[in-house]
PDB file of N, CA and C in Angstrom:
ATOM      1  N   UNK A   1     -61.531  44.609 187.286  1.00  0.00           N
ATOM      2  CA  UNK A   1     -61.566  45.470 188.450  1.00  0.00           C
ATOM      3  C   UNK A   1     -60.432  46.464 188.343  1.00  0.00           C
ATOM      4  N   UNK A   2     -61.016  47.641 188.711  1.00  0.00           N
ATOM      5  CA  UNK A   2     -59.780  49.044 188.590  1.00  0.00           C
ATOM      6  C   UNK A   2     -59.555  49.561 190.125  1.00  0.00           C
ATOM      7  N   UNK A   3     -58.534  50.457 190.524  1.00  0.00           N
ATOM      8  CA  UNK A   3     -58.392  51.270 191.435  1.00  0.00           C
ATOM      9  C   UNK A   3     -57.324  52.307 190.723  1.00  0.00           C
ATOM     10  N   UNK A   4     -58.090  53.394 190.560  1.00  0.00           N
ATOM     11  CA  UNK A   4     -57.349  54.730 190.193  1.00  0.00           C
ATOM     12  C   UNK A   4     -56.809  54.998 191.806  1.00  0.00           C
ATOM     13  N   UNK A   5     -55.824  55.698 191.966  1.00  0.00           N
ATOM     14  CA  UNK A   5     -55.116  56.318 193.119  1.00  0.00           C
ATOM     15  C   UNK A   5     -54.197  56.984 193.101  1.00  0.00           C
ATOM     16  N   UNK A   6     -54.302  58.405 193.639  1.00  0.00           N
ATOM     17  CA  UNK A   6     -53.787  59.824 193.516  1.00  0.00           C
ATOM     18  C   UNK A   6     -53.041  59.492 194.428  1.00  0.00           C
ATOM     19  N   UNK A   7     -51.214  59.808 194.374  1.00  0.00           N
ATOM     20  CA  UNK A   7     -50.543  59.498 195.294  1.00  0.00           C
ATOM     21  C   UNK A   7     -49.775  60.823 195.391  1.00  0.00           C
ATOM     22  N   UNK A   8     -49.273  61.319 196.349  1.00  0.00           N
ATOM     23  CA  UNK A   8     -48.923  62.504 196.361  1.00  0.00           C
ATOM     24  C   UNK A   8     -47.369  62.306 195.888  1.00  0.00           C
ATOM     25  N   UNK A   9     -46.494  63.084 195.740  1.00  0.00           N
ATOM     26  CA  UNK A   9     -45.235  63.293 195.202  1.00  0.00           C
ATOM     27  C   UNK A   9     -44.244  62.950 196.445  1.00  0.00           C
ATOM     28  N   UNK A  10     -44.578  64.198 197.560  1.00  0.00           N
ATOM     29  CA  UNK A  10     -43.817  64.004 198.744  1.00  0.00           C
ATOM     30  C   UNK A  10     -44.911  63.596 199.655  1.00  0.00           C
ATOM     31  N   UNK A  11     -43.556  62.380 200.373  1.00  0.00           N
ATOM     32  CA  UNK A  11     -44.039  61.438 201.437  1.00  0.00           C
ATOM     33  C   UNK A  11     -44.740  62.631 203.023  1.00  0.00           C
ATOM     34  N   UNK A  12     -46.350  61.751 203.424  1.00  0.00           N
ATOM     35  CA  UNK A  12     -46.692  62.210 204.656  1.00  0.00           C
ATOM     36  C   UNK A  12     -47.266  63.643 203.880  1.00  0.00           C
ATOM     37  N   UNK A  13     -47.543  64.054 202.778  1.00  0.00           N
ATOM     38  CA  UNK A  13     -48.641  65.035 202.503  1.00  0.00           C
ATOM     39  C   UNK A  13     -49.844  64.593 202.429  1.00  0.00           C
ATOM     40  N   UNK A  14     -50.449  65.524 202.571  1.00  0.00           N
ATOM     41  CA  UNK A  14     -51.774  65.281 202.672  1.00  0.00           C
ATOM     42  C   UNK A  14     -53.142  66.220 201.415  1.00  0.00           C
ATOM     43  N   UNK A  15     -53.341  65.417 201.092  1.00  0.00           N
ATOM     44  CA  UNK A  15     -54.208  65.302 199.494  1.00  0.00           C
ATOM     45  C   UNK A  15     -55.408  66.064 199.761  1.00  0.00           C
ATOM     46  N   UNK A  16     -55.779  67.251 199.107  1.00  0.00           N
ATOM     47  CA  UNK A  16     -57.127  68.072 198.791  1.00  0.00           C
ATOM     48  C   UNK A  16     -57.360  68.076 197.086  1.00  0.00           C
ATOM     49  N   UNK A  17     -58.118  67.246 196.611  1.00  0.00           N
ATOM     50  CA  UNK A  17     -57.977  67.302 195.326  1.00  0.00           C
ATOM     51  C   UNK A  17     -59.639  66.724 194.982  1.00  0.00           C
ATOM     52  N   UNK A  18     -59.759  67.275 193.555  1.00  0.00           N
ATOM     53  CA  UNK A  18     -60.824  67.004 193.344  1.00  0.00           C
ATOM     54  C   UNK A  18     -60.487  66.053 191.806  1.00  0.00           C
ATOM     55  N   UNK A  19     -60.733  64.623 191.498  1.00  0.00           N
ATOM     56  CA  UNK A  19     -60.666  64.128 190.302  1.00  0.00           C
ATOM     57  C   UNK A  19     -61.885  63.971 189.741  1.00  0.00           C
ATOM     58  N   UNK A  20     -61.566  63.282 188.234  1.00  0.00           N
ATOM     59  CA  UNK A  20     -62.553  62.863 187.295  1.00  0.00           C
ATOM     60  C   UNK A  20     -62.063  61.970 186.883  1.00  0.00           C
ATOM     61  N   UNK A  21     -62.214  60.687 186.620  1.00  0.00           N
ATOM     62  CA  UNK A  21     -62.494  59.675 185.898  1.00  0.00           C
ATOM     63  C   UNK A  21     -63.293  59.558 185.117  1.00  0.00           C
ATOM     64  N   UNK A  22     -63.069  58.871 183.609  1.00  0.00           N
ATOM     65  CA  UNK A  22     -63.902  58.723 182.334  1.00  0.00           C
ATOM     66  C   UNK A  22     -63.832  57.815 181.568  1.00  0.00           C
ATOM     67  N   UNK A  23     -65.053  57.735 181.021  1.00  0.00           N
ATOM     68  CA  UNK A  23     -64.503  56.656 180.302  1.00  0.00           C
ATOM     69  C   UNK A  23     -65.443  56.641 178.861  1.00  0.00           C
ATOM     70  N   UNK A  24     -64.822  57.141 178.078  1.00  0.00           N
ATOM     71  CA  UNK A  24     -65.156  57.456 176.219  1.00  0.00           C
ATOM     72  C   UNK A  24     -65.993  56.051 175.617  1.00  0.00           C
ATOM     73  N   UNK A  25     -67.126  55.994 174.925  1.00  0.00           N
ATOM     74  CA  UNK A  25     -67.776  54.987 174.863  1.00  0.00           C
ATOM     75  C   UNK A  25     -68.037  55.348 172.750  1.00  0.00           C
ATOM     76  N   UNK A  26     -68.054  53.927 172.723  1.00  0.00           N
ATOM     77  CA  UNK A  26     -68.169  53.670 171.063  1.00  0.00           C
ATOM     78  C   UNK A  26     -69.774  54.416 171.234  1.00  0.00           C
ATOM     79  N   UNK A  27     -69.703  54.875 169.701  1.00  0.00           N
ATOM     80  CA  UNK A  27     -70.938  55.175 169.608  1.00  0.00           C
ATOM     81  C   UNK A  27     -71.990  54.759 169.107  1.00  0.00           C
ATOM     82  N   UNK A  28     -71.859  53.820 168.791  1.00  0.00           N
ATOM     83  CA  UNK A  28     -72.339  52.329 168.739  1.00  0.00           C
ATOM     84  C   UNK A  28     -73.367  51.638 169.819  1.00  0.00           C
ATOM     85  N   UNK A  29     -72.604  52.074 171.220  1.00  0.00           N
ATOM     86  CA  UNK A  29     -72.577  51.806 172.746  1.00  0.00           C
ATOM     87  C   UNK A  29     -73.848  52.383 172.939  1.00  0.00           C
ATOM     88  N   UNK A  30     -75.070  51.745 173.367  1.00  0.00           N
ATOM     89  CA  UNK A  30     -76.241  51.972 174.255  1.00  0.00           C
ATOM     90  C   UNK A  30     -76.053  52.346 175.659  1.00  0.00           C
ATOM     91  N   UNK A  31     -76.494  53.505 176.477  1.00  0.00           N
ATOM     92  CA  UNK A  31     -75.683  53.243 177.671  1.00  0.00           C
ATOM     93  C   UNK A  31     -77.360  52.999 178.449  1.00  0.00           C
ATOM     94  N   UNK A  32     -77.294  52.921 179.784  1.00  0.00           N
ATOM     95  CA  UNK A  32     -78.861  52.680 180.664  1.00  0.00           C
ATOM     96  C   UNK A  32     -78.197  52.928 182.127  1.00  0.00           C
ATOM     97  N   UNK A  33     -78.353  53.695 182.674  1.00  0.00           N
ATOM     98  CA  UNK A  33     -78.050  54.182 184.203  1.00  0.00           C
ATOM     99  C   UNK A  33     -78.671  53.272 184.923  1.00  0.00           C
ATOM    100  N   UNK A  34     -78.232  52.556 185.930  1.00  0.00           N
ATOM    101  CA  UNK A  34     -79.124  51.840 186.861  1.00  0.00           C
ATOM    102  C   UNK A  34     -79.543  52.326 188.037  1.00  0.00           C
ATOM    103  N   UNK A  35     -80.728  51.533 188.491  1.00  0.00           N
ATOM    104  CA  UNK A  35     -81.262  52.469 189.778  1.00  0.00           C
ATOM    105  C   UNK A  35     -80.571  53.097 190.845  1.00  0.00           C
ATOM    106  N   UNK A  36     -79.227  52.252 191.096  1.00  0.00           N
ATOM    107  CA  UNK A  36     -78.481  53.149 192.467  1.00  0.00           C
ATOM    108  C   UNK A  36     -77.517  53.934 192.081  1.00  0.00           C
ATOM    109  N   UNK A  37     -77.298  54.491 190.606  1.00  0.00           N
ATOM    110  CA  UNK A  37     -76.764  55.579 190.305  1.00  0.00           C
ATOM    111  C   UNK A  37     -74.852  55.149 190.192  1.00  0.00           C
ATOM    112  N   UNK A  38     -74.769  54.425 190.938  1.00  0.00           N
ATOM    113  CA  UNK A  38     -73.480  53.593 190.977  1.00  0.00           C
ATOM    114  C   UNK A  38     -73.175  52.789 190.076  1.00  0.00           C
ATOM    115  N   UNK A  39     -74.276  52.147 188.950  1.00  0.00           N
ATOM    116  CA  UNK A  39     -73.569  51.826 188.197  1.00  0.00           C
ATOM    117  C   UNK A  39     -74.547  51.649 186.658  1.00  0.00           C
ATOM    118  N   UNK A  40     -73.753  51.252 185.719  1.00  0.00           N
ATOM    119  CA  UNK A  40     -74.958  51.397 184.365  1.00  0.00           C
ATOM    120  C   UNK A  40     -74.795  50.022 183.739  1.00  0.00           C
ATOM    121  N   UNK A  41     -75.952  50.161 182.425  1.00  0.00           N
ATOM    122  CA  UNK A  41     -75.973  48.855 181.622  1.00  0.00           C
ATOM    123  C   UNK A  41     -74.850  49.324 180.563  1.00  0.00           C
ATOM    124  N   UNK A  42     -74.308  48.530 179.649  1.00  0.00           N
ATOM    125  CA  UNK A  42     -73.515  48.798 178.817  1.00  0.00           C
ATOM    126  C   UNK A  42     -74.041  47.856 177.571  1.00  0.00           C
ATOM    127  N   UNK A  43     -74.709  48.070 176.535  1.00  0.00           N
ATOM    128  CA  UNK A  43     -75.236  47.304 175.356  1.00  0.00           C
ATOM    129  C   UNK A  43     -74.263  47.334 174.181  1.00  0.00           C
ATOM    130  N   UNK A  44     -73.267  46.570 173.626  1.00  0.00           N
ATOM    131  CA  UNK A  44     -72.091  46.779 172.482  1.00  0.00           C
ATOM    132  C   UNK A  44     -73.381  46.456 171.220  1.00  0.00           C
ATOM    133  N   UNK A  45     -72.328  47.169 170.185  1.00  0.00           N
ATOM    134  CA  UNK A  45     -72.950  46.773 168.858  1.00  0.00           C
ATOM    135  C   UNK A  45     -73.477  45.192 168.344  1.00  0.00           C
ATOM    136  N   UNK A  46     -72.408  43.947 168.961  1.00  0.00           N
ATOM    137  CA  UNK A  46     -72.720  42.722 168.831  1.00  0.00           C
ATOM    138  C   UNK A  46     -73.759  42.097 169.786  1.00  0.00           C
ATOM    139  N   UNK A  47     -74.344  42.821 170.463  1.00  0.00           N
ATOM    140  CA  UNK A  47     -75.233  43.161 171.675  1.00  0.00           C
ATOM    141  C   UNK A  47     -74.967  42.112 172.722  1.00  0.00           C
ATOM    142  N   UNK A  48     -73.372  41.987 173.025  1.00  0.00           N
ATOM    143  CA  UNK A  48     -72.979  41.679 174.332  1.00  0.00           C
ATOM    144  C   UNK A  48     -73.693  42.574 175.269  1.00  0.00           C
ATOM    145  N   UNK A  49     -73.949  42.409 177.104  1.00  0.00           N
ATOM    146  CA  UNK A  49     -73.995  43.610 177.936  1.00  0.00           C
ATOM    147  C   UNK A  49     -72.976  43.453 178.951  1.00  0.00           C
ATOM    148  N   UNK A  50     -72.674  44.916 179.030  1.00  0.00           N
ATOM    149  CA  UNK A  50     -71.922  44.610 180.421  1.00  0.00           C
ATOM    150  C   UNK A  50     -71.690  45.387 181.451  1.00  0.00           C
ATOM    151  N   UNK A  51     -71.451  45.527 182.670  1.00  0.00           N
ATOM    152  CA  UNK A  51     -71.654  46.215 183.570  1.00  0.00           C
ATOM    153  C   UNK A  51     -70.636  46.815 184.370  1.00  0.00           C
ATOM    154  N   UNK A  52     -71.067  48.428 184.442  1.00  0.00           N
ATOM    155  CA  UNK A  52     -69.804  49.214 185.469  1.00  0.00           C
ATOM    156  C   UNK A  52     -70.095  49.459 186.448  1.00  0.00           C
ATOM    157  N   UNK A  53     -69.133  49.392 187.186  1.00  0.00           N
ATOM    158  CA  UNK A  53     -70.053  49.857 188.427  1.00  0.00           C
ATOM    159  C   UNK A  53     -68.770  50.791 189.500  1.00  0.00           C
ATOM    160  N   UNK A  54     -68.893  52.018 190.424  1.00  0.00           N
ATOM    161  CA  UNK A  54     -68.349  52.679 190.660  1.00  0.00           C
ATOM    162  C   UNK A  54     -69.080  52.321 192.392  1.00  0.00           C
ATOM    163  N   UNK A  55     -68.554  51.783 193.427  1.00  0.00           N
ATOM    164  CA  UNK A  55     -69.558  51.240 194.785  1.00  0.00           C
ATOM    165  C   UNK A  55     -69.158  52.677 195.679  1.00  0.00           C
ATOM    166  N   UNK A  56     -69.858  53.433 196.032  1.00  0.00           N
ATOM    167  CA  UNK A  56     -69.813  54.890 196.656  1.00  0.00           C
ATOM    168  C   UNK A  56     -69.361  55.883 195.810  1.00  0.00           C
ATOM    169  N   UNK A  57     -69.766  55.454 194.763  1.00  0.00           N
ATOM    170  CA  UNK A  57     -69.889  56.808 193.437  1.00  0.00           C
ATOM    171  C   UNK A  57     -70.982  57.048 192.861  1.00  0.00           C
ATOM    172  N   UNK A  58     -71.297  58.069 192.375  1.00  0.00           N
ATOM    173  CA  UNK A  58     -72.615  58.242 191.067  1.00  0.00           C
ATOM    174  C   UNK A  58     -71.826  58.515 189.839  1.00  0.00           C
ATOM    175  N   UNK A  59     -72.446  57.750 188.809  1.00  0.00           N
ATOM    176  CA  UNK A  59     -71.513  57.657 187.552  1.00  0.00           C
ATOM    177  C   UNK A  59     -72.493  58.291 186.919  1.00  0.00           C
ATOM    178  N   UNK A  60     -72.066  59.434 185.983  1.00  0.00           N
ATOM    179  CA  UNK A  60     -72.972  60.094 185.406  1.00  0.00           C
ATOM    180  C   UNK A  60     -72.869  59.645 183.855  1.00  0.00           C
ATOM    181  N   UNK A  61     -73.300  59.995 182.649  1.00  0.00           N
ATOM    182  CA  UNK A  61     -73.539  59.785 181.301  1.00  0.00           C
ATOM    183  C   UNK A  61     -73.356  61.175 180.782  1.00  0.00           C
ATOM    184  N   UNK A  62     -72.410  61.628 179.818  1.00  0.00           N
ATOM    185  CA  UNK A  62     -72.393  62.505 179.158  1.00  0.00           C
ATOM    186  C   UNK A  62     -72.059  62.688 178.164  1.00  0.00           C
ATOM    187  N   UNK A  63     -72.646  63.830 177.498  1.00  0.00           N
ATOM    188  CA  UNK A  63     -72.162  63.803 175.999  1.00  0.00           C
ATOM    189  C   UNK A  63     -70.575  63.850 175.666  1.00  0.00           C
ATOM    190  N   UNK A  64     -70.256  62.949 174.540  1.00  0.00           N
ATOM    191  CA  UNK A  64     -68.604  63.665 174.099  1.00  0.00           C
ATOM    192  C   UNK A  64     -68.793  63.574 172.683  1.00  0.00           C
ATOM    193  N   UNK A  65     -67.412  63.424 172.215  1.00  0.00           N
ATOM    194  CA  UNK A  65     -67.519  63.337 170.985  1.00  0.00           C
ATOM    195  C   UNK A  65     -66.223  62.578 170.443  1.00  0.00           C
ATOM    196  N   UNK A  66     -65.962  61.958 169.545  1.00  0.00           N
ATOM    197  CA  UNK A  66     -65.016  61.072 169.227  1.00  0.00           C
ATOM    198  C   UNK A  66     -64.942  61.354 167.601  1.00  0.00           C
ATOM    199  N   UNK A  67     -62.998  61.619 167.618  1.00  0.00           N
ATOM    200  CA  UNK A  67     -62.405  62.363 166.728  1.00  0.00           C
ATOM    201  C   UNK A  67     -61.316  61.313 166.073  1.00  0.00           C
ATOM    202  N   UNK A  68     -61.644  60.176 166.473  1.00  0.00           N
ATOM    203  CA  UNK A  68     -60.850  58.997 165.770  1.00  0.00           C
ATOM    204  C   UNK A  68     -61.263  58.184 164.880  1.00  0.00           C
ATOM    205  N   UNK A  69     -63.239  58.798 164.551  1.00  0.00           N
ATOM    206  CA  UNK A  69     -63.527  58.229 163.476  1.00  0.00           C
ATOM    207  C   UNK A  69     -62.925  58.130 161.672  1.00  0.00           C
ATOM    208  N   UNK A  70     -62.736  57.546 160.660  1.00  0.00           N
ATOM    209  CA  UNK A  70     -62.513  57.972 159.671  1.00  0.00           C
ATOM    210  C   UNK A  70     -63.437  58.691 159.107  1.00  0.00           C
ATOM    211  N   UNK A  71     -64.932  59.048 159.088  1.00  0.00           N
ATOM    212  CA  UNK A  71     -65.674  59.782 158.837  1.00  0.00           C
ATOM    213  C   UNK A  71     -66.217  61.142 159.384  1.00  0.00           C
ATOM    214  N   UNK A  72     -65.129  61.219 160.059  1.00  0.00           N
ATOM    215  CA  UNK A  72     -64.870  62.337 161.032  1.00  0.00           C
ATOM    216  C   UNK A  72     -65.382  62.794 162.182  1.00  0.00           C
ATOM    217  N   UNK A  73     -65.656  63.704 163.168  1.00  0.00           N
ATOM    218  CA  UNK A  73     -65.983  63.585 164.609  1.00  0.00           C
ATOM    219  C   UNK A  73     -67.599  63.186 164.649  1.00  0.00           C
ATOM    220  N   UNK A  74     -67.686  62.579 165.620  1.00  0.00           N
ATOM    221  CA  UNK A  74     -69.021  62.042 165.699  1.00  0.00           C
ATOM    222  C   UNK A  74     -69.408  61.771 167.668  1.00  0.00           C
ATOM    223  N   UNK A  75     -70.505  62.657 167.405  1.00  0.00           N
ATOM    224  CA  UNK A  75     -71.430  62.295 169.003  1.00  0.00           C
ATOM    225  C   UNK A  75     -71.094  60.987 169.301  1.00  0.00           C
ATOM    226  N   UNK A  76     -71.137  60.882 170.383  1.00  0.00           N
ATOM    227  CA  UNK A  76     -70.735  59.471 171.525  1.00  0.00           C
ATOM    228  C   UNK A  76     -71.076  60.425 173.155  1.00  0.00           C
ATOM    229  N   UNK A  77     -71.045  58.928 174.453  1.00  0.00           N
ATOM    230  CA  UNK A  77     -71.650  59.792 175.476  1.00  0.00           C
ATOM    231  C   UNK A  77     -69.920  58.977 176.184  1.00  0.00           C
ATOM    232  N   UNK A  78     -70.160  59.413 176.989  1.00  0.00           N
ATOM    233  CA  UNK A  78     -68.820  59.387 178.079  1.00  0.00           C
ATOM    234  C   UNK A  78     -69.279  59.067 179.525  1.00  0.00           C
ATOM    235  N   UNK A  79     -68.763  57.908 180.086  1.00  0.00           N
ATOM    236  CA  UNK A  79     -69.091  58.075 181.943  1.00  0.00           C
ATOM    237  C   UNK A  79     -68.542  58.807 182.451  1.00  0.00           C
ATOM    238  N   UNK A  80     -68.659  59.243 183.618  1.00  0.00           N
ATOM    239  CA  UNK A  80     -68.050  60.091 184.600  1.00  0.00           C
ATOM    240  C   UNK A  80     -68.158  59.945 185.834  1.00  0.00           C
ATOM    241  N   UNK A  81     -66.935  59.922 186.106  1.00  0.00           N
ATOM    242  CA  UNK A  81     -66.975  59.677 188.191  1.00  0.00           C
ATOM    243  C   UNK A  81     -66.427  60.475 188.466  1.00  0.00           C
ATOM    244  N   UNK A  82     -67.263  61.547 189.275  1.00  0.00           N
ATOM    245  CA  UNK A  82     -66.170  62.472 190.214  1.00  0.00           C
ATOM    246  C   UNK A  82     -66.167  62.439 191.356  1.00  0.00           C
ATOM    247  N   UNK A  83     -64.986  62.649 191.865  1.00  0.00           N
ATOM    248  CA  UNK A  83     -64.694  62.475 193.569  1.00  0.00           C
ATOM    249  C   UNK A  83     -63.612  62.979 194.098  1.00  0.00           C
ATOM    250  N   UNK A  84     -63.880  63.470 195.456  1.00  0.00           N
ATOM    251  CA  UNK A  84     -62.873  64.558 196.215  1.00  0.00           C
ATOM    252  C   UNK A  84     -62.107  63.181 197.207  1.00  0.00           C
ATOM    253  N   UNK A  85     -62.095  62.044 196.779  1.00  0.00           N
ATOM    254  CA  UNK A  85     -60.711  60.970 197.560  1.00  0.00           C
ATOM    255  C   UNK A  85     -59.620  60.726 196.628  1.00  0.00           C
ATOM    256  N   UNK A  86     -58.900  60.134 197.381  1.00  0.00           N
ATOM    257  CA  UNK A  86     -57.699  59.937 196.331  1.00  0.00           C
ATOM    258  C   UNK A  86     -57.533  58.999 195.796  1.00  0.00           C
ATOM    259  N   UNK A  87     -59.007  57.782 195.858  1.00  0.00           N
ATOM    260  CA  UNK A  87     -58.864  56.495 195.463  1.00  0.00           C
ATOM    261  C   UNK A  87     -60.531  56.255 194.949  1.00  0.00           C
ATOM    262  N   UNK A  88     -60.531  55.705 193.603  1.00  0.00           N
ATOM    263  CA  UNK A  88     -61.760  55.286 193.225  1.00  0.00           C
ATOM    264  C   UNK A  88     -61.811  53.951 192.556  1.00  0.00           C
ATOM    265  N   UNK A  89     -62.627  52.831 193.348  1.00  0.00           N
ATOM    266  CA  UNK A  89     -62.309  51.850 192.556  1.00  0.00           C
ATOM    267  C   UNK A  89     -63.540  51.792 191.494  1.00  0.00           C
ATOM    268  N   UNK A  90     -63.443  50.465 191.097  1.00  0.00           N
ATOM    269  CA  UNK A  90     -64.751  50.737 189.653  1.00  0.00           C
ATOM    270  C   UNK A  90     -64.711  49.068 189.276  1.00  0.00           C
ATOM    271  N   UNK A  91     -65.345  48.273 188.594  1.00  0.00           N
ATOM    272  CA  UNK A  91     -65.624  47.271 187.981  1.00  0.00           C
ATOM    273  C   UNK A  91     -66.129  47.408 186.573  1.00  0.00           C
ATOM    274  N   UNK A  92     -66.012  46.657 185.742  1.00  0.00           N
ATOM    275  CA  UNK A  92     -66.643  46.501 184.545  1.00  0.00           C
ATOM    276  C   UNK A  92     -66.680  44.786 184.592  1.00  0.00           C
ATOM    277  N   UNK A  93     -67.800  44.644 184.439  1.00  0.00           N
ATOM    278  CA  UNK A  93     -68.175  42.930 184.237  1.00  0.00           C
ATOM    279  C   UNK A  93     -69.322  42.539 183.419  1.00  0.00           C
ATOM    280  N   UNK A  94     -68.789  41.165 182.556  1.00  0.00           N
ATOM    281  CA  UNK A  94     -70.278  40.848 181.903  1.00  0.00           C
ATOM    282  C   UNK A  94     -71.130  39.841 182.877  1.00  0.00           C
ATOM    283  N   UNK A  95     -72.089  40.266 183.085  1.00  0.00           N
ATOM    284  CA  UNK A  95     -72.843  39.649 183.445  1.00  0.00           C
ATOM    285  C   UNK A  95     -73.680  38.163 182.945  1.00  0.00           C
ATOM    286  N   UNK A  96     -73.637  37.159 183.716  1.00  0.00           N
ATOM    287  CA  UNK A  96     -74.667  35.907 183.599  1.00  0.00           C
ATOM    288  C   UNK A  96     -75.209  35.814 182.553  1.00  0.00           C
ATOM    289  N   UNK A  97     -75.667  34.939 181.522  1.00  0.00           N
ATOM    290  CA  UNK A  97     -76.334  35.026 180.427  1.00  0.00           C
ATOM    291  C   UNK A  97     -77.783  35.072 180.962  1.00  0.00           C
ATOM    292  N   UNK A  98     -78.128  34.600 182.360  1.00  0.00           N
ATOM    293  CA  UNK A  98     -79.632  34.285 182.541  1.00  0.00           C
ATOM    294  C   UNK A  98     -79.864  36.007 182.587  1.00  0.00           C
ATOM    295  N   UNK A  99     -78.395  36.777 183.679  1.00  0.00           N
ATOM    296  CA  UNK A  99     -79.387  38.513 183.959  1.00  0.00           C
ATOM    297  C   UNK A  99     -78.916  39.076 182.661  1.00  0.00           C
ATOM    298  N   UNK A 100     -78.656  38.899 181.169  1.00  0.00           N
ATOM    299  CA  UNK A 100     -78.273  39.492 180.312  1.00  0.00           C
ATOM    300  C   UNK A 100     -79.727  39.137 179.675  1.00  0.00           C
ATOM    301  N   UNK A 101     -80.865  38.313 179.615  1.00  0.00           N
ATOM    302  CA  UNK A 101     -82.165  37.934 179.153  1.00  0.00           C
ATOM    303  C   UNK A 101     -83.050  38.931 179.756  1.00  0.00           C
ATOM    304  N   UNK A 102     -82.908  39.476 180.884  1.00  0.00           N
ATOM    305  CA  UNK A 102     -83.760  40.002 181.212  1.00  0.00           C
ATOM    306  C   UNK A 102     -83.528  41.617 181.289  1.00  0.00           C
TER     307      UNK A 102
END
């Protein structure tokens, strides 16, 4: 479990900001959006699954690219949460072996 949180510098201001949260995925990584947009499947190469989830966010899927390969840059997709609060929490969990069967 995460909580990103934008804290202002000086005390008793008040926050207009727009963030992004991300999160860079092997490319390896299967991704699958789930129905309430809040959160996705996550399939690893050893075909663990596991699950993110963003609860009053839409996490989007996007292209990136990853420049830490030794065979040099290579397509990969990226999550994305954006939001105009100053606090976003998020989960990543593996799920049950029975809902990982289905």
């Amino acid at each position: 479990h995460g909580v990103e949180e934008i804290i202002p510098v000086k005390a008793n201001t008040s926050l207009n900001i727009a963030a992004t949260l991300r999160f860079h995925l092997d490319p390896a990584t299967e991704v699958q959006r789930l129905e309430s947009g809040s959160s996705v499947k996550l399939v690893l190469n050893d075909g663990s699954v596991w699950t993110v989830k963003a609860p009053a966010q839409q996490i989007l899927i996007e292209e990136s690219i990853l420049f830490a390969d030794p065979s040099g840059p290579r397509w990969t997709r990226q999550l994305v949460i954006n939001t105009n609060t100053d606090k976003i929490e998020w989960t990543l969990q593996r799920p049950a072996l029975q809902d990982e069967i289905l």
